[in-house]
Protein backbone atom coordinates (compact mmCIF):
# COMPACT_ATOMS: atom_id res chain seq x y z
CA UNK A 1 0.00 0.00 0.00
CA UNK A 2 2.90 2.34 0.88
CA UNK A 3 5.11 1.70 -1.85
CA UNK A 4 1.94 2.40 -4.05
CA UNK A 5 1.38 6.09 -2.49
CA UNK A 6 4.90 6.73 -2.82
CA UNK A 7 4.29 5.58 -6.68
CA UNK A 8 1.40 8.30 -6.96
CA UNK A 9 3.75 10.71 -5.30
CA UNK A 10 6.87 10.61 -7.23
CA UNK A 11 4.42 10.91 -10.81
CA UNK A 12 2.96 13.91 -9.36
CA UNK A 13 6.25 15.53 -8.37
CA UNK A 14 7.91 14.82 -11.79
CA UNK A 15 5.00 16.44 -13.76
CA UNK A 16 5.15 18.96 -11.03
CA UNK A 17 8.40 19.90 -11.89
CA UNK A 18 8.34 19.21 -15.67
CA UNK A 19 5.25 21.85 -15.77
CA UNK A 20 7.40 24.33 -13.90
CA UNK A 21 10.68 23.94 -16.05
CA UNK A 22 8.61 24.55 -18.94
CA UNK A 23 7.10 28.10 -17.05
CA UNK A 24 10.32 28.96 -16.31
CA UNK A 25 11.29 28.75 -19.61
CA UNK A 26 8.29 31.10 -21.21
CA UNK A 27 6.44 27.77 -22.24
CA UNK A 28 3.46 27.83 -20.11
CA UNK A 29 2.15 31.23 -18.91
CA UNK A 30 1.49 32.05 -15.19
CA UNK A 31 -2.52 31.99 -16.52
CA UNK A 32 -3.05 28.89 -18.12
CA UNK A 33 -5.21 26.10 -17.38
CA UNK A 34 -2.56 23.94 -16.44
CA UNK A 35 -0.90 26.21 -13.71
CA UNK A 36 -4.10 25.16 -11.78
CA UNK A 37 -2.82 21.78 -11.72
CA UNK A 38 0.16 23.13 -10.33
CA UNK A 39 -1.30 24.87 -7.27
CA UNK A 40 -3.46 20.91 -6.62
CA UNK A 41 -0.14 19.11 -6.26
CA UNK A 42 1.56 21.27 -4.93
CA UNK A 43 -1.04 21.16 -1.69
CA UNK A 44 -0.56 17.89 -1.00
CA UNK A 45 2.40 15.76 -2.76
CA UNK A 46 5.24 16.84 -0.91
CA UNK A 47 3.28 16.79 2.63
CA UNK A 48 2.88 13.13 1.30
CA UNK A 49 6.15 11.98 1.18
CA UNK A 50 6.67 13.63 4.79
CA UNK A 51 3.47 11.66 6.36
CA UNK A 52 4.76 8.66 4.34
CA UNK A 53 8.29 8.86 6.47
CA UNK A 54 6.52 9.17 9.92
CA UNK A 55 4.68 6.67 9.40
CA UNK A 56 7.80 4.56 8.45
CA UNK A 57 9.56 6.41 11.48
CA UNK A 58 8.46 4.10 14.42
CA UNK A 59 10.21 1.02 13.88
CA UNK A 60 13.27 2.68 13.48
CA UNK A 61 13.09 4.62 16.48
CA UNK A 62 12.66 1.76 17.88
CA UNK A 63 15.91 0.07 17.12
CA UNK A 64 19.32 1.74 17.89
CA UNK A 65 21.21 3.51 15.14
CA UNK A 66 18.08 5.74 14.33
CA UNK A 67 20.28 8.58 13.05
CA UNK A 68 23.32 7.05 12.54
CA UNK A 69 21.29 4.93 9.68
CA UNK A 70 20.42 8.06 7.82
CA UNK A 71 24.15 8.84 6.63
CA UNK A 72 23.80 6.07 4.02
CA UNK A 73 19.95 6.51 3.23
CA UNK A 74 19.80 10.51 3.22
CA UNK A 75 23.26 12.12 3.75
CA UNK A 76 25.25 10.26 1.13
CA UNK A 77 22.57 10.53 -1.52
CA UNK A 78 22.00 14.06 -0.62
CA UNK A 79 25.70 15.03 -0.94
CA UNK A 80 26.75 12.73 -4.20
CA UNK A 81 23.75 13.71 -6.27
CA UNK A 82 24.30 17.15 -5.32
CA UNK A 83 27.70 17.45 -6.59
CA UNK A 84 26.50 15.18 -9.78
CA UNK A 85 23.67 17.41 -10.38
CA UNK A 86 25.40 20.95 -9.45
CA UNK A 87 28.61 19.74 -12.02
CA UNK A 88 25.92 19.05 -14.92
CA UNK A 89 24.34 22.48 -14.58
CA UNK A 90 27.56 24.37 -14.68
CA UNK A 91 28.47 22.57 -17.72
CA UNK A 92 24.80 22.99 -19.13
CA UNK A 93 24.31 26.84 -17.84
CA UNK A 94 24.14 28.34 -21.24
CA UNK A 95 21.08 26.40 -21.52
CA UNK A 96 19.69 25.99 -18.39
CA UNK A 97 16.12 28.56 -17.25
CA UNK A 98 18.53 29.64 -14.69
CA UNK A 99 22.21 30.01 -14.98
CA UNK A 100 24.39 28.25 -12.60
CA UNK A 101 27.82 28.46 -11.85
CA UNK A 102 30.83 26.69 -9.98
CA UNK A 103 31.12 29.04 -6.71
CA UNK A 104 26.74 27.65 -6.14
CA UNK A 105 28.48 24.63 -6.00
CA UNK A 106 30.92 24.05 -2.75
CA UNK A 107 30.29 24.26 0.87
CA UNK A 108 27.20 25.78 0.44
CA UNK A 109 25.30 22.69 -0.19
CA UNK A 110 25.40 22.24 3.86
CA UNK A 111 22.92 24.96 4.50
CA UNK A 112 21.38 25.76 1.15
CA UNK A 113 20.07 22.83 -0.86
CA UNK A 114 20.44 22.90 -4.20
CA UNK A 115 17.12 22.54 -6.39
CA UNK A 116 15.19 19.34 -5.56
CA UNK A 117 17.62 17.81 -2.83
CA UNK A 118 15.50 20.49 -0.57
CA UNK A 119 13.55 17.32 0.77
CA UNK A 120 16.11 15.04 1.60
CA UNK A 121 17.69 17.86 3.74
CA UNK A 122 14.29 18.75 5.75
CA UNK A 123 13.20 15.28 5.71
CA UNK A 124 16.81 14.42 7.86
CA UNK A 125 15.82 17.64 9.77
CA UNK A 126 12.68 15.83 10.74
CA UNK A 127 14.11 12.82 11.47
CA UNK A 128 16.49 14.53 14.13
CA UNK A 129 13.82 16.61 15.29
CA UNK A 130 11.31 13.79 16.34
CA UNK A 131 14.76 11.61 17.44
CA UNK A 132 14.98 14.43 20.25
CA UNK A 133 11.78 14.53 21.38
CA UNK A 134 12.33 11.27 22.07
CA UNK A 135 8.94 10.29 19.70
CA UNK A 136 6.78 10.65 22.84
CA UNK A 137 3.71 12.05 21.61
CA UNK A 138 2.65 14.65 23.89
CA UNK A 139 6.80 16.30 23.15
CA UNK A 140 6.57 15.02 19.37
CA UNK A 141 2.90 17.19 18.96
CA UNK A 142 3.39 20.45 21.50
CA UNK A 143 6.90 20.12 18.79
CA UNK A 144 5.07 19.83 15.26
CA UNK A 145 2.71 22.18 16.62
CA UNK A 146 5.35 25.13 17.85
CA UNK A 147 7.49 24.46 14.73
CA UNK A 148 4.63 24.92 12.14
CA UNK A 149 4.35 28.15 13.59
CA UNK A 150 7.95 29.17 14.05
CA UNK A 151 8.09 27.65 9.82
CA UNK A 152 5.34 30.11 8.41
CA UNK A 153 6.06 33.00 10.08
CA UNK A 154 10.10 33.42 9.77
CA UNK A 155 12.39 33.16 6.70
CA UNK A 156 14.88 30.78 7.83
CA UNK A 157 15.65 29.12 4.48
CA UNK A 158 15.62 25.22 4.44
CA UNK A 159 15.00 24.88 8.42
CA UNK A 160 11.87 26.96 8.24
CA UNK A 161 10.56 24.55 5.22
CA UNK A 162 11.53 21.57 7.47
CA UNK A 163 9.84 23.10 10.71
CA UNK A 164 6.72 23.62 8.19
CA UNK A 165 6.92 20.06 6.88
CA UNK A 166 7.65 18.43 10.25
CA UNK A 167 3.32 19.17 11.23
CA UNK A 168 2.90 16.05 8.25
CA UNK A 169 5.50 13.67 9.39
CA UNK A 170 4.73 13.95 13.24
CA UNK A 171 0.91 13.44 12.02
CA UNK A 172 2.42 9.79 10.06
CA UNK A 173 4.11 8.90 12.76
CA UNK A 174 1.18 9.59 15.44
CA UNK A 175 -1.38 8.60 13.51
CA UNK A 176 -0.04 6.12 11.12
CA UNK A 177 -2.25 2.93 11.87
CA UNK A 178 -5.52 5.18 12.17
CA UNK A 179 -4.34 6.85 8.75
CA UNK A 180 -4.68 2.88 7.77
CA UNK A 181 -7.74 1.75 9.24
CA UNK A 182 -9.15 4.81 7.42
CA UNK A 183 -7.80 4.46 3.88
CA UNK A 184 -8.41 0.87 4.14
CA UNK A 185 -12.08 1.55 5.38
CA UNK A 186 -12.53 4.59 2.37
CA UNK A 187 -10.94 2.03 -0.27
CA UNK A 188 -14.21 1.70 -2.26
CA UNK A 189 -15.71 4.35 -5.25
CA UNK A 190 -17.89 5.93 -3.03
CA UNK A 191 -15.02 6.99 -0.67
CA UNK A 192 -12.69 7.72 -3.26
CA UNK A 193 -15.31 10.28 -4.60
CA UNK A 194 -16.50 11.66 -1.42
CA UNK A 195 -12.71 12.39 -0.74
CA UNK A 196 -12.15 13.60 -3.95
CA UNK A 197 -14.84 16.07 -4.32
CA UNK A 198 -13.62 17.49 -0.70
CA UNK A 199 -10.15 18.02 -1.81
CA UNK A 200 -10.81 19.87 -4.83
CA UNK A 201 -13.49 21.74 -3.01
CA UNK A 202 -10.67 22.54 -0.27
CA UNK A 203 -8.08 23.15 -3.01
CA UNK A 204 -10.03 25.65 -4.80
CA UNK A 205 -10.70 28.13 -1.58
CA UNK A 206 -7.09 27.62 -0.56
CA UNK A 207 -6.80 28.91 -3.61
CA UNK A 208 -8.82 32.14 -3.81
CA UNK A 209 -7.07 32.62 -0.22
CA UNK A 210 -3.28 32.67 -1.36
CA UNK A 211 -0.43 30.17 -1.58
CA UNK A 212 -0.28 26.42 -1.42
CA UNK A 213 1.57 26.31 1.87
CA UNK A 214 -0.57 28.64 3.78
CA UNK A 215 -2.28 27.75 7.04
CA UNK A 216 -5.66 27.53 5.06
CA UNK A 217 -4.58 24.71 2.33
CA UNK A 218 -4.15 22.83 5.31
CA UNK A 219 -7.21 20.91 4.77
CA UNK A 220 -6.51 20.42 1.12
CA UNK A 221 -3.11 18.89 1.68
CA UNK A 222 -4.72 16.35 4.44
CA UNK A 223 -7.72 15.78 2.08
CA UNK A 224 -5.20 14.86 -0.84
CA UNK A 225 -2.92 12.66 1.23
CA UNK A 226 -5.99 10.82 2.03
CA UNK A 227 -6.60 10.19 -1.18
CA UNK A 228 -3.17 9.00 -2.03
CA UNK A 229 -3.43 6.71 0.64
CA UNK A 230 -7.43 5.48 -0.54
CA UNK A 231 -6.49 4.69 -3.97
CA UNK A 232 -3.22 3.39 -2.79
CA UNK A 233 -5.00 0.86 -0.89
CA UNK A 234 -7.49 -0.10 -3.87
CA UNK A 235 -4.92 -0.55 -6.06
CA UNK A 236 -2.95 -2.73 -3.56
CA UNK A 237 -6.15 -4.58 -2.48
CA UNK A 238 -7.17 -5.40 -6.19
CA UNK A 239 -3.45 -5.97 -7.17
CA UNK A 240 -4.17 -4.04 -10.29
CA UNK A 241 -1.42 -1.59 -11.74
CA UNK A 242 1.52 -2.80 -10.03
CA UNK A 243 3.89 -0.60 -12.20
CA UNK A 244 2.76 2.26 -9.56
CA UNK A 245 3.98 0.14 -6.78
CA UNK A 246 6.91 -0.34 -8.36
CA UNK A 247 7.98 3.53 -9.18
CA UNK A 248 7.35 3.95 -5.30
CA UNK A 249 9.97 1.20 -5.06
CA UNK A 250 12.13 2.78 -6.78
CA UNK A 251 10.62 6.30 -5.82
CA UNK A 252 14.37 7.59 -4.30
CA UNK A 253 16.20 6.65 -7.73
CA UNK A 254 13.92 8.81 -9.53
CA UNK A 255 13.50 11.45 -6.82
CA UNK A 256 17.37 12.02 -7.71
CA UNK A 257 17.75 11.98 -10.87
CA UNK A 258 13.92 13.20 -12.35
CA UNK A 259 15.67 16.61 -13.07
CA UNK A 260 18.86 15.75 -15.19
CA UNK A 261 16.46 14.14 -17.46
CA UNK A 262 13.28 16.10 -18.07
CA UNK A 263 15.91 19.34 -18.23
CA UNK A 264 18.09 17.35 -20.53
CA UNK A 265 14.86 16.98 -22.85
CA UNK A 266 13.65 20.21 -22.74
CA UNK A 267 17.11 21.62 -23.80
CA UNK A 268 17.18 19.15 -26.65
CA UNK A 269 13.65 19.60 -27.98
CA UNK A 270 14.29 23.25 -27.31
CA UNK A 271 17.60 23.19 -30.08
CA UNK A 272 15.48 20.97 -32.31
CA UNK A 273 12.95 23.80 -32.50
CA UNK A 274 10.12 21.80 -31.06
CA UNK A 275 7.98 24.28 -28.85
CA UNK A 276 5.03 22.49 -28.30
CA UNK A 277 4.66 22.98 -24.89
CA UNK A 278 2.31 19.49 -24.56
CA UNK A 279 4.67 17.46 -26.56
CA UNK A 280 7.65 18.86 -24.18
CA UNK A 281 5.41 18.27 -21.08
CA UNK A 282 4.83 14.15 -22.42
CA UNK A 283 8.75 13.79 -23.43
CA UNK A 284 9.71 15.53 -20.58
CA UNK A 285 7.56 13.89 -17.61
CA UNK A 286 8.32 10.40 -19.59
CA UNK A 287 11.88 10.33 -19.62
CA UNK A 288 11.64 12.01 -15.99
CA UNK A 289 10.48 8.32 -15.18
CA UNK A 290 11.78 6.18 -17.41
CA UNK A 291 15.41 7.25 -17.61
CA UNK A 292 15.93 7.46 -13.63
CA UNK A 293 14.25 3.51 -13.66
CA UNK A 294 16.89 2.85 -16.44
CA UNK A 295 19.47 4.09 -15.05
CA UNK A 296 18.41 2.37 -11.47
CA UNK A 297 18.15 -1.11 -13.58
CA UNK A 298 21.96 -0.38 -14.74
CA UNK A 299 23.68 0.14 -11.21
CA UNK A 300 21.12 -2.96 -10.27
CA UNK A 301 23.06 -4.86 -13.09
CA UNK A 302 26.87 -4.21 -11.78
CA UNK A 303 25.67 -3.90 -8.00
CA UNK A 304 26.50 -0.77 -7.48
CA UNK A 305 23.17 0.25 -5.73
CA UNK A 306 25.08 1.52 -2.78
CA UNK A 307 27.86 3.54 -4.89
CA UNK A 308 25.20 5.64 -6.05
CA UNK A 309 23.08 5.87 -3.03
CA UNK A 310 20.56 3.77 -3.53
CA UNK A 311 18.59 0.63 -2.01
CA UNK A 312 19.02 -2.63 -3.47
CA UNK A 313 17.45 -3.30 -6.60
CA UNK A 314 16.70 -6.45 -6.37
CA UNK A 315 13.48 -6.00 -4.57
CA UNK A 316 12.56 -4.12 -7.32
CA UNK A 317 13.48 -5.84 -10.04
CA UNK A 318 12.40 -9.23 -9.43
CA UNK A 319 9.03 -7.72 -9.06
CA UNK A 320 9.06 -6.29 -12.85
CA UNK A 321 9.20 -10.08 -13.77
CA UNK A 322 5.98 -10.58 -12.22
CA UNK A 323 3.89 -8.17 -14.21
């Protein structure tokens, strides 16, 4: 069920972030249609993948090495796909929506993220956060609670997002098996649509109110996680589409590397003079998911999962011979 949300997750990110390379570059105006689609994901996918780690959280508080875990799962990836990223775009600035250059590179990547890599950052923010609270629940809420607060009301780059993102993850890992009982309960058409009508409902009045991480899209981004989770937990139930469950497996993979590609695309298509904005959003969120998998099957092929910071791929991979 989990790996299926995260499957959802990582489609909505990469078309979040296809759609806004392709408005950075002049391709989609600030007014069209599709923009809308923009402010709906952007309610509720990233809050996702934050409720998704709480929920995970537990059994590795649980067991010793909580933190010291992370440096494999979070830090390496974080620092090695950084500098792999960061070296691409200097090489590619002439080309790139925004220029980037050697000195953005460096030391700064310890307190500044560089584009995507923002999560893994907060999310190992969160994960020392709840560590000292010692995940007791009255300490872990009074915390989320306090830091939401602190988050939306002072600019303190990447620690305020974290502090903001920290109210989703303390809500997976305090309510992660009533978060279950309830998708698994709301796993039906009639649930799915009740939840559905809600969130777009609470999606368009966050919207006439201001931004998508606002106090008042609060309800839309819980409404839309819930739905994640609901048709997460059809899917899973009925076994049907298991190539979603799969992306989630190899959500991290793509996480990483969705940029390099649906960039590299846009840049090409862009030289070919190809400016069909639709055809550049289909090339571009497709090889944002295929090429990452690709690549992820390669390093699976000369075990080298852990070279490039990621999981092993065999638990992937034997599952594509199943479909």
């Amino acid at each position: 069920m989990w790996d299926y949300a995260r499957g959802i997750g990582i489609l909505l990110v990469v078309y979040g972030h296809v759609l806004r390379g392709l408005n950075s570059a002049g391709m989609v105006s600030d007014e069209h249609w599709l923009m809308a689609s923009d402010y709906a994901i952007y309610t509720f996918h990233m809050p996702l993948f934050f409720l998704l780690a709480g929920m995970n959280a537990g059994k590795g508080l649980a067991r010793s090495g909580f933190l010291r875990s992370k440096l494999m799962t979070i830090v390496y990836p974080y620092l090695l796909w950084s500098l792999i990223q960061g070296l691409i775009q200097v090489l590619m600035s002439d080309s790139a929506n925004i220029p980037f250059h050697l000195s953005d590179l460096g030391p700064a990547i310890l307190w500044k993220p560089l584009g995507q890599f923002w999560f893994l950052y907060a999310l190992l923010l969160c994960h020392i956060f709840v560590y000292l609270t010692t995940a007791n629940r009255l300490r872990v809420s009074l915390f989320a609670l306090a830091a939401y607060l602190v988050g939306i009301n002072f600019e303190l780059g990447i620690l305020s997002q974290s502090l903001q993102f920290f109210l989703f993850y303390a809500a997976g890992l305090l309510a992660a098996e009533h978060l279950k009982a309830a998708a698994l309960r709301l796993a039906n058409p009639a649930g799915i649509g009740a939840t559905l009508m809600a969130t777009g409902i609470s999606i368009y009045a966050a919207r006439q109110l201001g931004a998508y991480a606002d106090p008042w899209a609060l309800p839309a981004a819980f409404l839309g996680m819930l739905l994640v989770l609901q048709v997460s937990a059809l899917l899973a139930n009925s076994n049907r589409m298991r190539i979603i469950e799969l992306l989630g497996l190899a959500s991290m993979p793509i996480y990483l590397m969705h940029i390099l590609a649906a960039s590299g695309a846009r840049i090409v298509l862009s030289k070919l003079g190809i400016t069909d904005m639709y055809l550049h959003l289909g090339i571009g969120f497709s090889l944002g998911v295929l090429f990452p998998l690709a690549a992820y099957y390669g390093i699976y092929l000369v075990r080298k999962e852990k070279v490039a910071g990621f999981t092993r791929g065999g638990t992937v991979f034997n599952k594509f011979r199943h479909i």
